[in-house]
Protein backbone atom coordinates (compact mmCIF):
# COMPACT_ATOMS: atom_id res chain seq x y z
CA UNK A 1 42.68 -61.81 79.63
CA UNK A 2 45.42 -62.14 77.24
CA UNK A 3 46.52 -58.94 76.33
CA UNK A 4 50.33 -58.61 77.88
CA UNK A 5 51.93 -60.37 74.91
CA UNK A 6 50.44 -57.99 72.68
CA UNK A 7 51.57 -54.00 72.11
CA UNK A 8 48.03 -53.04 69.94
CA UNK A 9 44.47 -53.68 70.72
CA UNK A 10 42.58 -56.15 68.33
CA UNK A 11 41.13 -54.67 65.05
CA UNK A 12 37.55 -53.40 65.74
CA UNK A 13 36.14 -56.19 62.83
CA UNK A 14 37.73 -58.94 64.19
CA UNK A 15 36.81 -58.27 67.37
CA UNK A 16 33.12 -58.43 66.35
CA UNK A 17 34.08 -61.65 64.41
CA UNK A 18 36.15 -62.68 67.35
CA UNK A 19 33.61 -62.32 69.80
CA UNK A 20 30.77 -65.11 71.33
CA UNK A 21 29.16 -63.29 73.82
CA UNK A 22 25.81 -62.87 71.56
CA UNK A 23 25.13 -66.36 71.57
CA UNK A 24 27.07 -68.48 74.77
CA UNK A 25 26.08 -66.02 77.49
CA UNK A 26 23.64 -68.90 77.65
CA UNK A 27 26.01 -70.96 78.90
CA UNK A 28 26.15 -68.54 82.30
CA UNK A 29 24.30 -71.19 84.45
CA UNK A 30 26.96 -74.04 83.48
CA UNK A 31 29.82 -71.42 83.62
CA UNK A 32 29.40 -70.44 87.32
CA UNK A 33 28.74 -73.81 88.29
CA UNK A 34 31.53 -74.76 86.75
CA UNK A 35 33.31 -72.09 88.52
CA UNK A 36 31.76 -72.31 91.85
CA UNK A 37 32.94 -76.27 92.02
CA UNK A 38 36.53 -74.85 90.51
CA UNK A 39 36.59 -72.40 93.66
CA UNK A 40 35.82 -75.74 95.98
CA UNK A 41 38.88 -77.56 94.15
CA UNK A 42 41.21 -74.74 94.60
CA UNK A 43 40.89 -73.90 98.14
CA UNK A 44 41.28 -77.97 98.74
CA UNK A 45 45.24 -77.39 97.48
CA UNK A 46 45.19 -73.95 98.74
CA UNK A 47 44.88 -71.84 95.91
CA UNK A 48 42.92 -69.88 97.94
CA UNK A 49 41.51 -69.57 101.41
CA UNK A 50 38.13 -70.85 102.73
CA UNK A 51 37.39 -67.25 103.17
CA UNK A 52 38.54 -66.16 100.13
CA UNK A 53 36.19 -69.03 98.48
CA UNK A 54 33.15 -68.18 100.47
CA UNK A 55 34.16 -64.45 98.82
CA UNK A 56 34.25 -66.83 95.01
CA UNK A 57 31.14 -68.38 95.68
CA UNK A 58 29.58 -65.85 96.85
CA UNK A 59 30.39 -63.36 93.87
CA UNK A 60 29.39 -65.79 91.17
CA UNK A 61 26.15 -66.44 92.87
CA UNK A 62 25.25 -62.72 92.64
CA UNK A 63 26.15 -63.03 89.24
CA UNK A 64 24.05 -65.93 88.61
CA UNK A 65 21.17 -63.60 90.12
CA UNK A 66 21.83 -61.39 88.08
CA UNK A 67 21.54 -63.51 84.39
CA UNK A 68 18.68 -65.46 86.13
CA UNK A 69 16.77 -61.56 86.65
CA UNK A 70 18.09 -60.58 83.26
CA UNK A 71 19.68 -57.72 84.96
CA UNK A 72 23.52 -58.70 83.75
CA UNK A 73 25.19 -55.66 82.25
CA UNK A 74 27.11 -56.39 79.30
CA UNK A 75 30.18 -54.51 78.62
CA UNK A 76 31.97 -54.18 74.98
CA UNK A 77 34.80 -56.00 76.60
CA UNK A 78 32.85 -59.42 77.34
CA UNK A 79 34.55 -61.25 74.35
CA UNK A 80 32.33 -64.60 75.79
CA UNK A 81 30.65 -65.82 78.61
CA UNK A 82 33.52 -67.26 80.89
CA UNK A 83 35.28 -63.19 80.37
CA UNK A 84 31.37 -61.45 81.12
CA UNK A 85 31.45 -63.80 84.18
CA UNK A 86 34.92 -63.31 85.02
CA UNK A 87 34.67 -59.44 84.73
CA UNK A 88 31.45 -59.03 86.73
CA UNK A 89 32.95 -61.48 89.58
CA UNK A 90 35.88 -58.70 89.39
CA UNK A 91 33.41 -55.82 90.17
CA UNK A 92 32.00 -57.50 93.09
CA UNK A 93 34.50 -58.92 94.81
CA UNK A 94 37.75 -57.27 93.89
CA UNK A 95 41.29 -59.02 93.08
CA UNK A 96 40.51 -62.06 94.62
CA UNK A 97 38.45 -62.96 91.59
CA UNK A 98 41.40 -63.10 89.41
CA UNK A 99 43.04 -66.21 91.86
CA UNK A 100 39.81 -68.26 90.33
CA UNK A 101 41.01 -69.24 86.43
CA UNK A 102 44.34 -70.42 88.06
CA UNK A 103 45.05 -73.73 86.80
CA UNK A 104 42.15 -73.52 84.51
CA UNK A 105 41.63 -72.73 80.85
CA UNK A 106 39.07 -71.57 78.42
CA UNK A 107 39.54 -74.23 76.71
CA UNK A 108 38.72 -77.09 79.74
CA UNK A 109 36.21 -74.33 80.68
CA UNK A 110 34.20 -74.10 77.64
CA UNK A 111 34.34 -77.88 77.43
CA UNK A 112 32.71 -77.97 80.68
CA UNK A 113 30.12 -75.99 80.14
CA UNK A 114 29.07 -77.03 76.83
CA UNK A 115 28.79 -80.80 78.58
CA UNK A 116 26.62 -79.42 81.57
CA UNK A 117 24.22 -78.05 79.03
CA UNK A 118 23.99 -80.58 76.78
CA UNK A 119 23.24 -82.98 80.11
CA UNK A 120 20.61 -80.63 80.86
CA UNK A 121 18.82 -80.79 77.60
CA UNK A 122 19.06 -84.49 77.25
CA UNK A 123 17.07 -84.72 80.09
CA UNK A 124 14.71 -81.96 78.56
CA UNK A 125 14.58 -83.74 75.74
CA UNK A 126 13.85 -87.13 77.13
CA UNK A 127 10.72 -85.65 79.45
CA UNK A 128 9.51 -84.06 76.04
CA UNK A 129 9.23 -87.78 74.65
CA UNK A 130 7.72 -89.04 77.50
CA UNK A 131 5.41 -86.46 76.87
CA UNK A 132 4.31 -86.93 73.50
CA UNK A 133 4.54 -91.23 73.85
CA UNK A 134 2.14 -90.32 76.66
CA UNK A 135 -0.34 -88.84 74.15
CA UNK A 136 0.29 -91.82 71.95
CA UNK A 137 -0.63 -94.46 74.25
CA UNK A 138 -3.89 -92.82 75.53
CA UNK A 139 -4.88 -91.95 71.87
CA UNK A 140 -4.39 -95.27 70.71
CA UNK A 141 -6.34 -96.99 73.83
CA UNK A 142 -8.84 -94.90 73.57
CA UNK A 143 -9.31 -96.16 69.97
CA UNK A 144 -7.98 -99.90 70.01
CA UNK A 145 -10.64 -101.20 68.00
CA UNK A 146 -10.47 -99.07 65.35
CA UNK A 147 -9.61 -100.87 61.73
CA UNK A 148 -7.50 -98.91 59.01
CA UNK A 149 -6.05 -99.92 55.85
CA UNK A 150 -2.42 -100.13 56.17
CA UNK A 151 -0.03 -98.98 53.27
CA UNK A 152 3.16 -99.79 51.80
CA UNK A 153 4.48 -97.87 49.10
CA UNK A 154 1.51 -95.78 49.91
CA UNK A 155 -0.48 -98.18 48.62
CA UNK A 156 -3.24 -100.07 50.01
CA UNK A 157 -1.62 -103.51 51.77
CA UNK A 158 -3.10 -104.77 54.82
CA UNK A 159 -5.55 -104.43 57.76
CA UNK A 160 -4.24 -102.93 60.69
CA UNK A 161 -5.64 -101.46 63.98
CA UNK A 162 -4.96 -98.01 64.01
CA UNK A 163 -3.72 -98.51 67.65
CA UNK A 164 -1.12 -100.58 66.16
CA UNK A 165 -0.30 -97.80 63.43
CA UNK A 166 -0.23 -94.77 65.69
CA UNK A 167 1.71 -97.42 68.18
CA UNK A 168 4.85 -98.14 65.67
CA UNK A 169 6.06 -94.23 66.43
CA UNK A 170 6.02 -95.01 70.16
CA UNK A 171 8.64 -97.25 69.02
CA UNK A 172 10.62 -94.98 67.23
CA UNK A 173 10.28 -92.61 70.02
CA UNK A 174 11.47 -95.09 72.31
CA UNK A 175 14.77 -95.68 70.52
CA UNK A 176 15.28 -92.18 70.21
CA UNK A 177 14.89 -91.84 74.24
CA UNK A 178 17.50 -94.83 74.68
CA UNK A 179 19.98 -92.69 72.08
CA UNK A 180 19.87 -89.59 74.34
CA UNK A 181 20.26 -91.64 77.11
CA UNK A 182 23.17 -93.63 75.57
CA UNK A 183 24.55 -89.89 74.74
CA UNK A 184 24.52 -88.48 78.50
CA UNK A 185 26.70 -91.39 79.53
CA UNK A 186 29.68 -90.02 77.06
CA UNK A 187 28.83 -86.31 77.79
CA UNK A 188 29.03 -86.82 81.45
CA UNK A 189 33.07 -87.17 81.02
CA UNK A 190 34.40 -83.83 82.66
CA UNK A 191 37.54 -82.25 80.96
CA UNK A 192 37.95 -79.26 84.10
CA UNK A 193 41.46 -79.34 84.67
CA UNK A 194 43.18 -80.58 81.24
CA UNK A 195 43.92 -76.73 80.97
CA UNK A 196 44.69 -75.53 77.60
CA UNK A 197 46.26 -78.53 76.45
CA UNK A 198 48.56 -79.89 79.06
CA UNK A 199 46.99 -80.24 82.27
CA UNK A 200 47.89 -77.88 85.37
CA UNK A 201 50.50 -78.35 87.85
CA UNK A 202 48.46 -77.13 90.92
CA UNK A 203 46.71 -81.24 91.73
CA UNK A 204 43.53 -80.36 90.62
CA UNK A 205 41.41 -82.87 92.56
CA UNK A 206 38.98 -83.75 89.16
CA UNK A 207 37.33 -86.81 90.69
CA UNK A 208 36.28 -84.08 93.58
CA UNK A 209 35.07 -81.47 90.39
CA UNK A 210 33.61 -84.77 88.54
CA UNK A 211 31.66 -85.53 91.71
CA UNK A 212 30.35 -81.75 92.97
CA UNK A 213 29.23 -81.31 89.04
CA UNK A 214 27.30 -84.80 88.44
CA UNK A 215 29.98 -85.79 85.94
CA UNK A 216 29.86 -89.93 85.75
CA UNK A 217 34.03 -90.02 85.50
CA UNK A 218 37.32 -87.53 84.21
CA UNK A 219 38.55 -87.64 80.84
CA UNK A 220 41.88 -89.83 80.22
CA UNK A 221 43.78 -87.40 77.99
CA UNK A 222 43.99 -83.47 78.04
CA UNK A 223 44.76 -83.10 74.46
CA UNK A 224 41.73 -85.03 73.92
CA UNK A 225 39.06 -83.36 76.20
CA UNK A 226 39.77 -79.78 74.93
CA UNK A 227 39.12 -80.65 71.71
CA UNK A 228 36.51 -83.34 71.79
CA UNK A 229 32.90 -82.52 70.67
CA UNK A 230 31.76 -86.14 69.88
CA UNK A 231 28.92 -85.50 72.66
CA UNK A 232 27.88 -82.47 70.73
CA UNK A 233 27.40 -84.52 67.22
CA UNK A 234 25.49 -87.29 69.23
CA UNK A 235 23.12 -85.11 70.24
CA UNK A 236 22.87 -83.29 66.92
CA UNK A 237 22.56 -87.10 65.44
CA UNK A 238 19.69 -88.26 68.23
CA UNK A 239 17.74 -84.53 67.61
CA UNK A 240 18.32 -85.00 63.54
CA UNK A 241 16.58 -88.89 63.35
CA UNK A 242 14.18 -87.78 66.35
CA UNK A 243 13.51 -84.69 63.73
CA UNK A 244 13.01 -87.83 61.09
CA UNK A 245 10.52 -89.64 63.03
CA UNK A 246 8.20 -86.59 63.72
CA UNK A 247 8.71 -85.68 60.57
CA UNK A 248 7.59 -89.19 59.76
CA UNK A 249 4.70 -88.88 62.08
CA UNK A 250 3.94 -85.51 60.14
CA UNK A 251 3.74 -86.57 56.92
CA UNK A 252 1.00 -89.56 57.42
CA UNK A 253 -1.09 -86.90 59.80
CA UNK A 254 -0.88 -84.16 56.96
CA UNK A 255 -2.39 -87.57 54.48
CA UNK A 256 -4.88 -88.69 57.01
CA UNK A 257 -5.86 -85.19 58.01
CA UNK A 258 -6.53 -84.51 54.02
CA UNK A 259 -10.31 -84.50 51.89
CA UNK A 260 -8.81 -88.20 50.73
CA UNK A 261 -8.28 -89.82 53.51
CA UNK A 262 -10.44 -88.08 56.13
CA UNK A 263 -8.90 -90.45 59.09
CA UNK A 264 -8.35 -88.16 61.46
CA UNK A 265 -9.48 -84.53 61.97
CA UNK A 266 -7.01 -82.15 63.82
CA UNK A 267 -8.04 -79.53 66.68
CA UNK A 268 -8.61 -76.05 65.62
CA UNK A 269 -5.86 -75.30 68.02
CA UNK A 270 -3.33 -77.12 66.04
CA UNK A 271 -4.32 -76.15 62.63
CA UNK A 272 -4.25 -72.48 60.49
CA UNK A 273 -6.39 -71.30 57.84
CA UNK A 274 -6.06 -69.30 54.74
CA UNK A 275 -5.71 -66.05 54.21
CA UNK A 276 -7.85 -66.05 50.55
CA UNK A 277 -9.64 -69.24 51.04
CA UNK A 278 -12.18 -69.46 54.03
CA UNK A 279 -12.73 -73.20 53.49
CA UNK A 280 -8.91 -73.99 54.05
CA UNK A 281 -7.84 -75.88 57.41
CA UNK A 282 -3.84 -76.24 57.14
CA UNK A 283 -1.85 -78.89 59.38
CA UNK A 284 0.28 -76.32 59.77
CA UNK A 285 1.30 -78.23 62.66
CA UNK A 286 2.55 -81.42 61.38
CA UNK A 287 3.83 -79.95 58.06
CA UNK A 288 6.04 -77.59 60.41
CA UNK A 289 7.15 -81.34 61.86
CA UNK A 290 8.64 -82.11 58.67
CA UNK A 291 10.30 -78.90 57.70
CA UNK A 292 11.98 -78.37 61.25
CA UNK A 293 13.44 -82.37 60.18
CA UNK A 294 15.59 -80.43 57.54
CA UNK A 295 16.57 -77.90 60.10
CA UNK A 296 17.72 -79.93 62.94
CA UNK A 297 20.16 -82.47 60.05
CA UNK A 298 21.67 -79.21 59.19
CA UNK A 299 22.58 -78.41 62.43
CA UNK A 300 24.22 -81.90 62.29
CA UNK A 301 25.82 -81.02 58.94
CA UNK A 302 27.40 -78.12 59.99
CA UNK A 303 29.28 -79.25 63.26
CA UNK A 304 30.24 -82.00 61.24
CA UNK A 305 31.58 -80.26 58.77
CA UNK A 306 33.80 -77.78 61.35
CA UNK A 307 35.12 -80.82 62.62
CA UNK A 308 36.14 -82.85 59.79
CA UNK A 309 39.23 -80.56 59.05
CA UNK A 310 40.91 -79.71 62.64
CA UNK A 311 44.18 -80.51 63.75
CA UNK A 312 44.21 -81.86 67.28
CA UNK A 313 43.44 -79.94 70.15
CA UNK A 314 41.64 -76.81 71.00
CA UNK A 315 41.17 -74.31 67.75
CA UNK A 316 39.09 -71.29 67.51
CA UNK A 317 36.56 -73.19 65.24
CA UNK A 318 35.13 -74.90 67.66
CA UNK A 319 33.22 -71.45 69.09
CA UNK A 320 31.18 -72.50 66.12
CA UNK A 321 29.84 -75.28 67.37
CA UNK A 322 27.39 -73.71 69.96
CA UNK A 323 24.93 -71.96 67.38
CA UNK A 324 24.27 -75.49 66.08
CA UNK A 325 23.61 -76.79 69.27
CA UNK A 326 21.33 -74.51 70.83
CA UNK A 327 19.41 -74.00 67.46
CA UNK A 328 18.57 -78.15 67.72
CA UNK A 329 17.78 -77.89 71.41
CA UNK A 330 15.49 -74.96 70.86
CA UNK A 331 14.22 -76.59 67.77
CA UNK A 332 13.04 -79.90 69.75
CA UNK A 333 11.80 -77.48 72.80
CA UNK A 334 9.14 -75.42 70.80
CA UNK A 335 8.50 -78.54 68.45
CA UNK A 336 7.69 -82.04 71.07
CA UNK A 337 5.11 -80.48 72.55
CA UNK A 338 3.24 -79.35 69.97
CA UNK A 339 3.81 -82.44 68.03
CA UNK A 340 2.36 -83.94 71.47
CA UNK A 341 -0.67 -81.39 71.63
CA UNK A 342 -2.09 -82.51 67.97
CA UNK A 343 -1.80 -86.40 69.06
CA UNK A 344 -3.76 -85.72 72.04
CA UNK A 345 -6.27 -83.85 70.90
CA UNK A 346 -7.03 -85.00 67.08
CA UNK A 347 -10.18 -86.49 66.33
CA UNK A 348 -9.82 -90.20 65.22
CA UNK A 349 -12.90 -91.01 62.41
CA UNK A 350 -13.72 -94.65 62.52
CA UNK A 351 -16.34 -94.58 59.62
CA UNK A 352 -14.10 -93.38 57.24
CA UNK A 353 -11.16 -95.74 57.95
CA UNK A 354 -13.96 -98.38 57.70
CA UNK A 355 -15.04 -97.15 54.43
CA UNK A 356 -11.57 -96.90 53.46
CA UNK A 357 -11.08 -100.44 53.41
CA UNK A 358 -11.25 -103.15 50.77
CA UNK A 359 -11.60 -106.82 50.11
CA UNK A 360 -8.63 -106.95 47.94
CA UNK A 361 -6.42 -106.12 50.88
CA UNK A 362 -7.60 -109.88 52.02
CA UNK A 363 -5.80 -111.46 49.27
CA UNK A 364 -3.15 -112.35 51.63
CA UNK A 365 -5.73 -114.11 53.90
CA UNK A 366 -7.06 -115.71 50.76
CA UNK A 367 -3.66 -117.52 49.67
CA UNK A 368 -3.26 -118.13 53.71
CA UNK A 369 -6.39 -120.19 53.19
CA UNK A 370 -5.12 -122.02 50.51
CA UNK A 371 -1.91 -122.71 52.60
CA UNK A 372 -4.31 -124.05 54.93
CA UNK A 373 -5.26 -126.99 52.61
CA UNK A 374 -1.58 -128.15 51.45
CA UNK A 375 -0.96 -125.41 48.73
CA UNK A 376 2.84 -124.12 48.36
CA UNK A 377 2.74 -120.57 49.37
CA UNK A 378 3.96 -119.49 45.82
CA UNK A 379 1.39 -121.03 44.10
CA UNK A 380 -1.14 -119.65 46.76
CA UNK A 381 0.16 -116.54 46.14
CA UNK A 382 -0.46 -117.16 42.42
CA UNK A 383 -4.07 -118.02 42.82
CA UNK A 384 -5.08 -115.49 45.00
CA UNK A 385 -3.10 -112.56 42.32
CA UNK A 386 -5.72 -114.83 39.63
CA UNK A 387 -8.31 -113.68 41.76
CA UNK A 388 -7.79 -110.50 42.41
CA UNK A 389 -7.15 -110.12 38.59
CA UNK A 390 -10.43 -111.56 37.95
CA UNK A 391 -12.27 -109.05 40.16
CA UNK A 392 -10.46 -106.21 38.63
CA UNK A 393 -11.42 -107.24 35.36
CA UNK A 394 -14.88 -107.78 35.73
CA UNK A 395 -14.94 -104.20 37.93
CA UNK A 396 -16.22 -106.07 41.29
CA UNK A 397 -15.01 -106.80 45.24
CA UNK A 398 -12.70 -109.98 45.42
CA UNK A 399 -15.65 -110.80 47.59
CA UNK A 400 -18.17 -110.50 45.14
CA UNK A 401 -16.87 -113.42 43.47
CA UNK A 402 -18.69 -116.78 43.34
CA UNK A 403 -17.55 -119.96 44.98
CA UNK A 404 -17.43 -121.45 41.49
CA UNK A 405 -15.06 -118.79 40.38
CA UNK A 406 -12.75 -119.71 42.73
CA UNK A 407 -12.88 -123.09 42.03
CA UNK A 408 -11.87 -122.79 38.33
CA UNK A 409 -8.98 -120.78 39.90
CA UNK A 410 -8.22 -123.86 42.08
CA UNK A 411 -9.98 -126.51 43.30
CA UNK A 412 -9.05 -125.95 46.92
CA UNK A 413 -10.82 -122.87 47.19
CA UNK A 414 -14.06 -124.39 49.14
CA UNK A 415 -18.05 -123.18 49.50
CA UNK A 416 -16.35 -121.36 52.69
CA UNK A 417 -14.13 -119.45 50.84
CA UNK A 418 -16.57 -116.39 51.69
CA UNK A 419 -15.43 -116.46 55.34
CA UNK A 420 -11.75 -115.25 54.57
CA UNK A 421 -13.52 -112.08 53.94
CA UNK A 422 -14.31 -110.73 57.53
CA UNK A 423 -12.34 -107.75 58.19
CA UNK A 424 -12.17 -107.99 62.13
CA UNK A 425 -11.20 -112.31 61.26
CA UNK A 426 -8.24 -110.87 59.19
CA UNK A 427 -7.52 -108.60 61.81
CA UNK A 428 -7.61 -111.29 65.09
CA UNK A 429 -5.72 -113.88 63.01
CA UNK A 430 -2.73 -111.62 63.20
CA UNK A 431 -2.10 -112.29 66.95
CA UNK A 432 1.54 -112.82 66.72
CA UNK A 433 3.58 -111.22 69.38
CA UNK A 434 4.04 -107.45 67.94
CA UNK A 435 1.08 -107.94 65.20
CA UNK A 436 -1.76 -106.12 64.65
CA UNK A 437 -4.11 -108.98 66.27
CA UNK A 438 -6.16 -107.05 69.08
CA UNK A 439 -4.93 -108.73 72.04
CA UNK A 440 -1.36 -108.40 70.52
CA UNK A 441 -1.93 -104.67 70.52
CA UNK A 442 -3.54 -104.52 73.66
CA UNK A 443 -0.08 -106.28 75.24
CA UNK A 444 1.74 -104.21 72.93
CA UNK A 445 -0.19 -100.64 75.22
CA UNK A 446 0.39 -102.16 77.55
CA UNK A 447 4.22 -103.25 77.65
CA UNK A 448 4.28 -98.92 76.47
CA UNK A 449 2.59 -97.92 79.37
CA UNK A 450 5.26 -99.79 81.69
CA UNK A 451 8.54 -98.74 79.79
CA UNK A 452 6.58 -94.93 79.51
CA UNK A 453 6.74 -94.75 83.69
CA UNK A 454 10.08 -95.26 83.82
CA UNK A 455 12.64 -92.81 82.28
C-alpha cells in the first residue's frame, strides 16, 4: 500500500512487530461497512460509477461472507484488517478495487471502525445489564420481606430488608448503563474523510457517510479525529467501575455464601469444588467477579498510559489500543451473564439472616425513642452507647435489660421501653423515600421495574 517510496522490503521482525492483523481482523464487519458507505460517497462526486460501485459493494459483501463463514484466507501480506480487506476485494473484483481508498486514509479508516465497534458493544453491554438488574429485581421481590443485618465497616449496624440490600447494586448498575449510554453519544462522531491528517480534496459528502453509518454528527477537526481515542478510554472507564461494582457484588456473595454467614446458598451450577477436599463448595463465580475487576482497570491503565505521551495526530501507537479494548469487551461478555445466572438462581436463607440479627443493632431506635421525649440527639446517643455498654458488661441482649435499668440510665426511658425492640417495628419505621421501610422498598422495585423496560 505504501511501498513506492521505498527501494527494500521491511525487515522480516518488524514486520511481525509491525503487523495487526492477529488481533483487528475483528474489526472486518465495521471495516466493510465502513467501506461499503465510502463506495456510496464516492460514486455521489464521481469517483466512480454506479456500476463500478454495485462492482465495490458487491466485492466487499463477498468478503464479509467470507469472515462471517470463517472461510477468509489470510495472506502474509495482510499487515491489518483494512489491507486483508483491501487485498481480497482486489481478487474479486479486479482494479476497480483500488479506486475505493481514494480520498480515504488508514488513519480516518481505523478511526471509523474502532467507533462502529465500540457502538456495537455499548449496546451489548447495556442489554447485559438489563439482564442481570432483571435477575435483581425478581430476586429481591421474590424475597421482600426478608430481614438482614446490615454492615458498615463490616460490622454489624442496622436492620435492613435484604430486598433493599441486593436492591442498592441495581443502582449502581443503573449508573453504569447511563455511563455507556452517555459514551455512545461521543463515539457516534464519525472521522471518515479527515484522511490522514488533512482532509481530502474530492467533497466527501460526511453528513451522507455520518447518516448511511448511524453516526449522530462529523467530527469538527481532522487533526483531531485521527488521533482521538477519548471514546475508547470511556468505555475502558464505564467497563473498569462496572468491573468495581460486580466486583462489589462479588465480594458480599463470596461473605454471605460462607459457613459464617450462611445468607445465601449458590446453585451448583455456579459454584466449583475441590480437588482434595470433597466438602469444599467454591464461589468460584463471584470470586472470578472480583479478579476480572483488576483485569478490566488494567485495560484502562494501559490505553491511558499510550496516550499520555503522543504528539498530535495519528502515530503508530495507537494500533495498541485495540488489544485493550476487545480484552474489556470480551471480559464483560463472558462475565454479566454469569454474574446474572448466580443472582437468579441463589438460594436466599431467611432463618439464618434472622438468626443473624441482634438487639444491639436497635440502639439507634433506642436513642430515637429518647428523641421522642425531648432528649438532644447527642445525649440520646450517649444513653443508648450506656446501654449497650451495660449489656455488654453483664454478657446479655440490650433487650434483656430491665425497665429499671434504663431508668438509672435516664429517666425518660419508660415501662415501654421494651417495644423499641421489634425487629420488623425498626424495620417499618424506616419508610423514608429510598429507606429500607417495606413499602419504601416495595416503591423502590417498583420504580426498577419501570426504568428496567426501558433501555
Amino acid at each position: 500500500m505504501w511501498g513506492g517510496r521505498f527501494s527494500k522490503s521491511i525487515d522480516d521482525a518488524f514486520a511481525r512487530l509491525n503487523a495487526s492483523f492477529g488481533f483487528d481482523w475483528r474489526l472486518y464487519d465495521a471495516d466493510i461497512r465502513g467501506s461499503i458507505a465510502y463506495a456510496k460517497a464516492l460514486a455521489r462526486v464521481g469517483i466512480v460509477s454506479e456500476t463500478e460501485r454495485d462492482t465495490l459493494m458487491d466485492g466487499l459483501t463477498r468478503v464479509k461472507a467470507e469472515f462471517d463463514a470463517r472461510k477468509f484466507e489470510t495472506k502474509a501480506t495482510d499487515e491489518d484488517i483494512h489491507t486483508a480487506v483491501e487485498r481480497r476485494l482486489g481478487e474479486l473484483v479486479g482494479t476497480v478495487a483500488g479506486k475505493l481508498h481514494t480520498g480515504r486514509s488508514r488513519n480516518d479508516q481505523v478511526a471509523t471502525d474502532t467507533r462502529l465497534f465500540v457502538l456495537t458493544a455499548i449496546r451489548n453491554t447495556q442489554y447485559a445489564i438489563r439482564a442481570l438488574q432483571s435477575a435483581i429485581v425478581q430476586k429481591a421481590e421474590q424475597h421482600s420481606d426478608v430481614l438482614m443485618p446490615g454492615y458498615t465497616h463490616m460490622q454489624r449496624a442496622q436492620l435492613v430488608l435484604f430486598a433493599h440490600w441486593l436492591m442498592s447494586f441495581f443502582w449502581m448498575l443503573q449508573r453504569d448503563l447511563e455511563r455507556f449510554g452517555d459514551a455512545a453519544e461521543r463515539t457516534a462522531v464519525l472521522p471518515l474523510g479527515a484522511g490522514a491528517i488533512a482532509g481530502n480534496t474530492i467533497g466527501t459528502d460526511r453528513e451522507f457517510l455520518a447518516r448511511e453509518l448511524g453516526f449522530r454528527t462529523i467530527s469538527a477537526n481532522s487533526i483531531d479525529a485521527v488521533s482521538d481515542r477519548d471514546f475508547i478510554a470511556e468505555f475502558l472507564f464505564d467497563a473498569a467501575l462496572l468491573g468495581v461494582h460486580l466486583s462489589r457484588l462479588g465480594e458480599d456473595l463470596v461473605l454471605y455464601s460462607s459457613a459464617e454467614f450462611g445468607f445465601v446458598t449458590m446453585d451448583d451450577a455456579y459454584a466449583t469444588g475441590s480437588s482434595l477436599m470433597p466438602q469444599k463448595k467454591n464461589p468460584d463465580a463471584m470470586e472470578l467477579a472480583r479478579g476480572k475487576a483488576a483485569r478490566l482497570i488494567g485495560d484502562l491503565t494501559t490505553l491511558l498510559t499510550l496516550l499520555k505521551g503522543l504528539p498530535s495526530s495519528y502515530d503508530k501507537d495507537l494500533q495498541e489500543d485495540k488489544e485493550p479494548l476487545f480484552d474489556a469487551v470480551d471480559t464483560l461478555d463472558a462475565l454479566l451473564p454469569v454474574v446474572a445466572g448466580v443472582v437468579r438462581t441463589m438460594r436466599v436463607n431467611r432463618d439464618k439472616m434472622r438468626d443473624a440479627l441482634d438487639t444491639a443493632m436497635l440502639a439507634t431506635d433506642l436513642a430515637d425513642y429518647l428523641v421522642r421525649r425531648g432528649m438532644p440527639f447527642r445525649e440520646a446517643h450517649r444513653n443508648a452507647g450506656e446501654a449497650v455498654k451495660l449489656a455488654e458488661t453483664r454478657g446479655v441482649e440490650l433487650s434483656e435489660l430491665s425497665a429499671a435499668d434504663y431508668q438509672k440510665i435516664a429517666p425518660e426511658f419508660g415501662a415501654d421501653v421494651k417495644d423499641v425492640f421489634d425487629f420488623g417495628q425498626s424495620v417499618a419505621s424506616r419508610e423514608i423515600a429510598g429507606g429500607t421501610g417495606p413499602n419504601a422498598v416495595r416503591a423502590q422495585i417498583a420504580a426498577a421495574k419501570q426504568i428496567a423496560n426501558v433501555l
